[in-house]
Every structure is written in C-alpha cells, then in structure tokens.
N, C-alpha and C. Protein backbone atom coordinates (compact mmCIF):
# COMPACT_ATOMS: atom_id res chain seq x y z
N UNK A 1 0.85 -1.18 0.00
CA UNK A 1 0.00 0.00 0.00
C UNK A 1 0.89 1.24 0.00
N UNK A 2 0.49 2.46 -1.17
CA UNK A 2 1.26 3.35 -0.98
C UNK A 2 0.77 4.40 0.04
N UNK A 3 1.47 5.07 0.53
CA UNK A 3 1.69 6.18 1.64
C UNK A 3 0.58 7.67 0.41
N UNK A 4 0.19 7.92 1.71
CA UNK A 4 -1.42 8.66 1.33
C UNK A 4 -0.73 10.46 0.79
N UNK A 5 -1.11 11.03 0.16
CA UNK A 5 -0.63 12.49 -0.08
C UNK A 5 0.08 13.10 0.83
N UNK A 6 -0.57 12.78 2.05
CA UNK A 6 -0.94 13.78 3.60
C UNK A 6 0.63 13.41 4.14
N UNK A 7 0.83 11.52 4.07
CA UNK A 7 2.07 11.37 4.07
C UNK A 7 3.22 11.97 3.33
N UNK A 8 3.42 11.76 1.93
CA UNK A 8 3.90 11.92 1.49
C UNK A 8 5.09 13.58 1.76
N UNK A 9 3.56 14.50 1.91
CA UNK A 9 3.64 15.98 2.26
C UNK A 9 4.41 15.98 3.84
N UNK A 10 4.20 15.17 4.47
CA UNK A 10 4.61 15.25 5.57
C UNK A 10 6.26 14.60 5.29
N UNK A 11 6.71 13.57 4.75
CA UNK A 11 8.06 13.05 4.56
C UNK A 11 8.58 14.32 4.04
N UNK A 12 7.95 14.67 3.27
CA UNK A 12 9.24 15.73 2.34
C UNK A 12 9.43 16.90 3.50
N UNK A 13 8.58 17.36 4.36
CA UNK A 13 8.89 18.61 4.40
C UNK A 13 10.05 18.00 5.96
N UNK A 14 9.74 16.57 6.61
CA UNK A 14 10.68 16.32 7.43
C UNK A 14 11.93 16.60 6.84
N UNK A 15 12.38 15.79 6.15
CA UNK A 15 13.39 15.76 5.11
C UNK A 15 14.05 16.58 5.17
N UNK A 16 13.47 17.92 4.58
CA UNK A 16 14.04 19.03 4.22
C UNK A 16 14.43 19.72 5.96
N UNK A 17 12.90 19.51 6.98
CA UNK A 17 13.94 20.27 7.96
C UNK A 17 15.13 19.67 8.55
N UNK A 18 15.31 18.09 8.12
CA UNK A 18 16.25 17.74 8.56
C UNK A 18 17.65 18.19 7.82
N UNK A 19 17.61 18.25 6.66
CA UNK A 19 18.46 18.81 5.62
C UNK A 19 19.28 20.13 6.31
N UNK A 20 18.25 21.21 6.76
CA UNK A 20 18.02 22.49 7.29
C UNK A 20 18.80 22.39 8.26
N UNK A 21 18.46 21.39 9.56
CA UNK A 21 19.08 21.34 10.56
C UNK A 21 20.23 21.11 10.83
N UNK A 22 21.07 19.60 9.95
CA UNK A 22 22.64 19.38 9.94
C UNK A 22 23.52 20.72 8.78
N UNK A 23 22.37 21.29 8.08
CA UNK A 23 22.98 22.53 7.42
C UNK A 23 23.44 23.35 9.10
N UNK A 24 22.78 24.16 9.35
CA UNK A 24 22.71 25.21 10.44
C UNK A 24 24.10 24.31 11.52
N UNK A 25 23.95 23.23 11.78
CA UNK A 25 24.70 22.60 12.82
C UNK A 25 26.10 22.85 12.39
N UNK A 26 26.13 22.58 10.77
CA UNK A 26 27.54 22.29 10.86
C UNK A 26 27.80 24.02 10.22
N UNK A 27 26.82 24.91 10.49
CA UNK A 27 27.47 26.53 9.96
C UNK A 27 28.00 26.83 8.57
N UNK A 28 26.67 26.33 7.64
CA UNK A 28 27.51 26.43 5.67
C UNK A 28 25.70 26.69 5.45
N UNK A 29 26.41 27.93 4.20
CA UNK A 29 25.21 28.36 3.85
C UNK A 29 24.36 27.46 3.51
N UNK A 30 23.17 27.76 2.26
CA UNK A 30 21.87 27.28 1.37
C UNK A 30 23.38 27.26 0.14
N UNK A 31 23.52 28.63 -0.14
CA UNK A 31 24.72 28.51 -1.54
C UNK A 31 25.85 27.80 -1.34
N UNK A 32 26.76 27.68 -0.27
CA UNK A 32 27.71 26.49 -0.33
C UNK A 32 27.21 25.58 -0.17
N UNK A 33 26.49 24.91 0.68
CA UNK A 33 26.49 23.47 0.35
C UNK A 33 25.80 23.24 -0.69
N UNK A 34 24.89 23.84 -1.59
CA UNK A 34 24.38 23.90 -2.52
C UNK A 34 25.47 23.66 -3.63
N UNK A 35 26.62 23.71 -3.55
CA UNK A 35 27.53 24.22 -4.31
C UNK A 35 28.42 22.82 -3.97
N UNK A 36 28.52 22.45 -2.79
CA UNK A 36 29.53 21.78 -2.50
C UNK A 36 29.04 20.10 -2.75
N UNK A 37 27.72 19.90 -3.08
CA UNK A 37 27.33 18.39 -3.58
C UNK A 37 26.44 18.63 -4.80
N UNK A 38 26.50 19.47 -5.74
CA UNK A 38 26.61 20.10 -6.98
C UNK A 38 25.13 20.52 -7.64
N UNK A 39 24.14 20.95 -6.65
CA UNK A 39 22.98 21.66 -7.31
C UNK A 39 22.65 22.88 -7.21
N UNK A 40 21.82 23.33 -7.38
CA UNK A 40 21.21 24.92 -7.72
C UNK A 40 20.48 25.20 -6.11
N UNK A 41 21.27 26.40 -5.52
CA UNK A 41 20.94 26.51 -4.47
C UNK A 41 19.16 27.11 -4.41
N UNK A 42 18.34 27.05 -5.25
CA UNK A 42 16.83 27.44 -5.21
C UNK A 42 16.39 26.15 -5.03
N UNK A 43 17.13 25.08 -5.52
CA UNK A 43 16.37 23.68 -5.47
C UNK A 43 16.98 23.09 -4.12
N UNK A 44 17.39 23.26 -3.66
CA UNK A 44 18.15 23.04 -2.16
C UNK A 44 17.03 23.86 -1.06
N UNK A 45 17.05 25.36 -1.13
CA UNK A 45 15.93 25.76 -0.80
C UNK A 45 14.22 25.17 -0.78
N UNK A 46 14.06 24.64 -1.57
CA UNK A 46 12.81 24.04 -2.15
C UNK A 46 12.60 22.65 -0.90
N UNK A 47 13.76 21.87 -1.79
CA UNK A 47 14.04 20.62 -0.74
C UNK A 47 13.70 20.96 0.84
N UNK A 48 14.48 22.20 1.37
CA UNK A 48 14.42 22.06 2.66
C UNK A 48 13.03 22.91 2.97
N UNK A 49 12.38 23.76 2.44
CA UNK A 49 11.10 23.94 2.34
C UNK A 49 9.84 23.16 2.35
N UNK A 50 10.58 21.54 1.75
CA UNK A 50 9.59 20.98 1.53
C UNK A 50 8.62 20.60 0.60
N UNK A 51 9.09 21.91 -0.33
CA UNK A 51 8.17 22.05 -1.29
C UNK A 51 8.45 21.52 -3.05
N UNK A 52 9.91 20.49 -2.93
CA UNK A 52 10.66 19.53 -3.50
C UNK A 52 10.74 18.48 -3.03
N UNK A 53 10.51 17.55 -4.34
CA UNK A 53 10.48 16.10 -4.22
C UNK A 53 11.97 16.06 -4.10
N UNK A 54 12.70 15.49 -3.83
CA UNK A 54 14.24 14.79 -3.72
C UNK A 54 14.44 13.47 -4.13
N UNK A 55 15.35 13.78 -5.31
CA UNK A 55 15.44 11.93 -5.90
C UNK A 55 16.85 11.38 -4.69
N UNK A 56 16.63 10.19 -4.68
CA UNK A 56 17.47 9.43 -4.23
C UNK A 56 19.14 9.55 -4.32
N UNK A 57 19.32 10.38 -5.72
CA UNK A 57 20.75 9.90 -6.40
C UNK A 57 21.07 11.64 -5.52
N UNK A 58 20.47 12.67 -5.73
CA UNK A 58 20.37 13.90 -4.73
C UNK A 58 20.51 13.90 -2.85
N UNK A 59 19.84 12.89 -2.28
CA UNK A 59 20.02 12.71 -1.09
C UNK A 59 21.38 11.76 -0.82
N UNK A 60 21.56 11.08 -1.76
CA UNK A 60 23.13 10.72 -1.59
C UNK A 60 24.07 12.07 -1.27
N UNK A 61 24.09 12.57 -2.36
CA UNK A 61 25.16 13.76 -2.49
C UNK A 61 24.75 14.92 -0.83
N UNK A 62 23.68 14.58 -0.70
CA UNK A 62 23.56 15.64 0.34
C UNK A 62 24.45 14.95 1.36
N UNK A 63 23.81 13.26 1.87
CA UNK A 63 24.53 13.04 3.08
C UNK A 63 26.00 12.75 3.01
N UNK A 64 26.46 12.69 1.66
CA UNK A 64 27.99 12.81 1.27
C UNK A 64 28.69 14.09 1.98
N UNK A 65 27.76 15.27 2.04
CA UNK A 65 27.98 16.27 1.81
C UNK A 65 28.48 16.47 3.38
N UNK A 66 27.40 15.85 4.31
CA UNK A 66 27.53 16.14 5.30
C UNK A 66 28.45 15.39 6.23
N UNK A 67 29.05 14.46 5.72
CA UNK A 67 29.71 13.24 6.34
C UNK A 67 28.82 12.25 6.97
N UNK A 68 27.83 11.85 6.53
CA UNK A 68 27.18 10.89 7.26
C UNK A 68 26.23 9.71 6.53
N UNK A 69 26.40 8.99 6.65
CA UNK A 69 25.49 7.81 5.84
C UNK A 69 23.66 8.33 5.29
N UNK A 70 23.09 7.53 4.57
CA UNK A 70 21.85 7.86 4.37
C UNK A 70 20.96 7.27 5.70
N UNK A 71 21.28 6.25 6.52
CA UNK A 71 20.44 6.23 7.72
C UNK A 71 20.48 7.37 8.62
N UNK A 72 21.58 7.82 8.54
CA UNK A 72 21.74 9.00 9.79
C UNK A 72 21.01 10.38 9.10
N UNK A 73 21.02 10.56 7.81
CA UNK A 73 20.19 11.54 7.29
C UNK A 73 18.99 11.51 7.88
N UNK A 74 18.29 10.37 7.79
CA UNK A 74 17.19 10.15 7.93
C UNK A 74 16.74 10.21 9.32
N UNK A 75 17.24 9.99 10.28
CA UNK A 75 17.20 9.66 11.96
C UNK A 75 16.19 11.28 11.60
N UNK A 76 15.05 10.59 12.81
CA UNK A 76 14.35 11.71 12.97
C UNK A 76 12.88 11.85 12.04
N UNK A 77 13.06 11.33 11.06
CA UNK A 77 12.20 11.35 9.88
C UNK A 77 11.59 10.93 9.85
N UNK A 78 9.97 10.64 10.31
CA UNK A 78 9.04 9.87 10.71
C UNK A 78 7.96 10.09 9.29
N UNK A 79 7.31 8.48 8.88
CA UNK A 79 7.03 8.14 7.67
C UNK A 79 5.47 8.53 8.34
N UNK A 80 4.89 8.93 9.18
CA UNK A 80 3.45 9.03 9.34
C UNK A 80 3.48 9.88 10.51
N UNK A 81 2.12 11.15 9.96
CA UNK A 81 2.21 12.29 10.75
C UNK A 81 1.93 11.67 12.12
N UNK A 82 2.08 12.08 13.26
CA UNK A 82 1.70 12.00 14.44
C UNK A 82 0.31 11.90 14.91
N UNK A 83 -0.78 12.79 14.62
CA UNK A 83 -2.20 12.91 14.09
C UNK A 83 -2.80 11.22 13.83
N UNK A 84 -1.98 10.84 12.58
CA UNK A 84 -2.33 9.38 11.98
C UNK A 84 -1.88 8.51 12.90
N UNK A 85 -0.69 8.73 13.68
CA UNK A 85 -0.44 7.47 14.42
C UNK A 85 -1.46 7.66 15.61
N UNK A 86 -1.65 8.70 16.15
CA UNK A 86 -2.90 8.82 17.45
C UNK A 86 -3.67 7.62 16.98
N UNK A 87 -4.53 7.82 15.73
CA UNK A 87 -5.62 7.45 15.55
C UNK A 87 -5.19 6.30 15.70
N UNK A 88 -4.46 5.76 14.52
CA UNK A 88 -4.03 3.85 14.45
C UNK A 88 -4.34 3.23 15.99
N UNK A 89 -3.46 3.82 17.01
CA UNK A 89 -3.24 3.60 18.50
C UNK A 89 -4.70 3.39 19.13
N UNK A 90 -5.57 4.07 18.74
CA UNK A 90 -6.66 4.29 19.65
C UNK A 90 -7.59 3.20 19.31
C-alpha cells in the first residue's frame, strides 16, 4: 500500500527540515552546500522547504555532503504524521 498524499507531504517537508538542521549545525550556507554536492541553491531551498520532491541519487550527495550515511540523514524522519499514528493507537 502506498503512503497517502498527507504522508507523502509530511516526509518531504521532514526531510528538508532535517536537511536544514545538519545545514545550520555544521554553519555552511543554502549557496555552499548547494555548491559543494553540486545543485542549484533554489532547489536546495525548495528541498528544505519541503516544497521539492528529492530523488534518491540527490540525497546521496547531500549526506555525502555532510559526512554521514543515508540512515543517519534520515534519523528523525518519521514516515506518518503524528495525528495518523494517534488514531491507528486508539
């Protein structure tokens, strides 16, 4: 079964604040690291906005970027809003 819009909307925009967050941690702009795992810093923006899909071969280069594997990108990134899991639970 695929993951519902609501999901979907909800993965990406984790994603991106996670993107956001090891950005800010490690102190490098939107334009350098944008620069430094080789895309267009508006689509980097987007990504961490949320408001970009992110292919796979892209989230490589990011967690390249950052020194850290694609699980550790992900830590944090929960595949179903909170809202949806209440309900499941109840």
């Amino acid at each position: 079964m695929g993951a519902s819009k609501e999901q979907q909307d909800h993965i990406r925009r984790n994603i991106g604040r996670r993107i956001g967050v090891l950005r800010d941690a490690q102190a490098i702009s939107q334009s350098k690291f944008a620069m430094m795992v080789g895309m267009d810093r508006s689509y980097l923006n987007e990504i961490e906005h949320g408001t970009r899909n992110v292919s796979l071969s892209y989230l490589v280069r990011i967690a390249r970027g950052f020194g850290i594997t694609l699980s550790e990108l992900f830590e944090g990134v929960d595949d179903v809003p909170s809202q949806a899991r209440e309900l499941r639970q109840a």
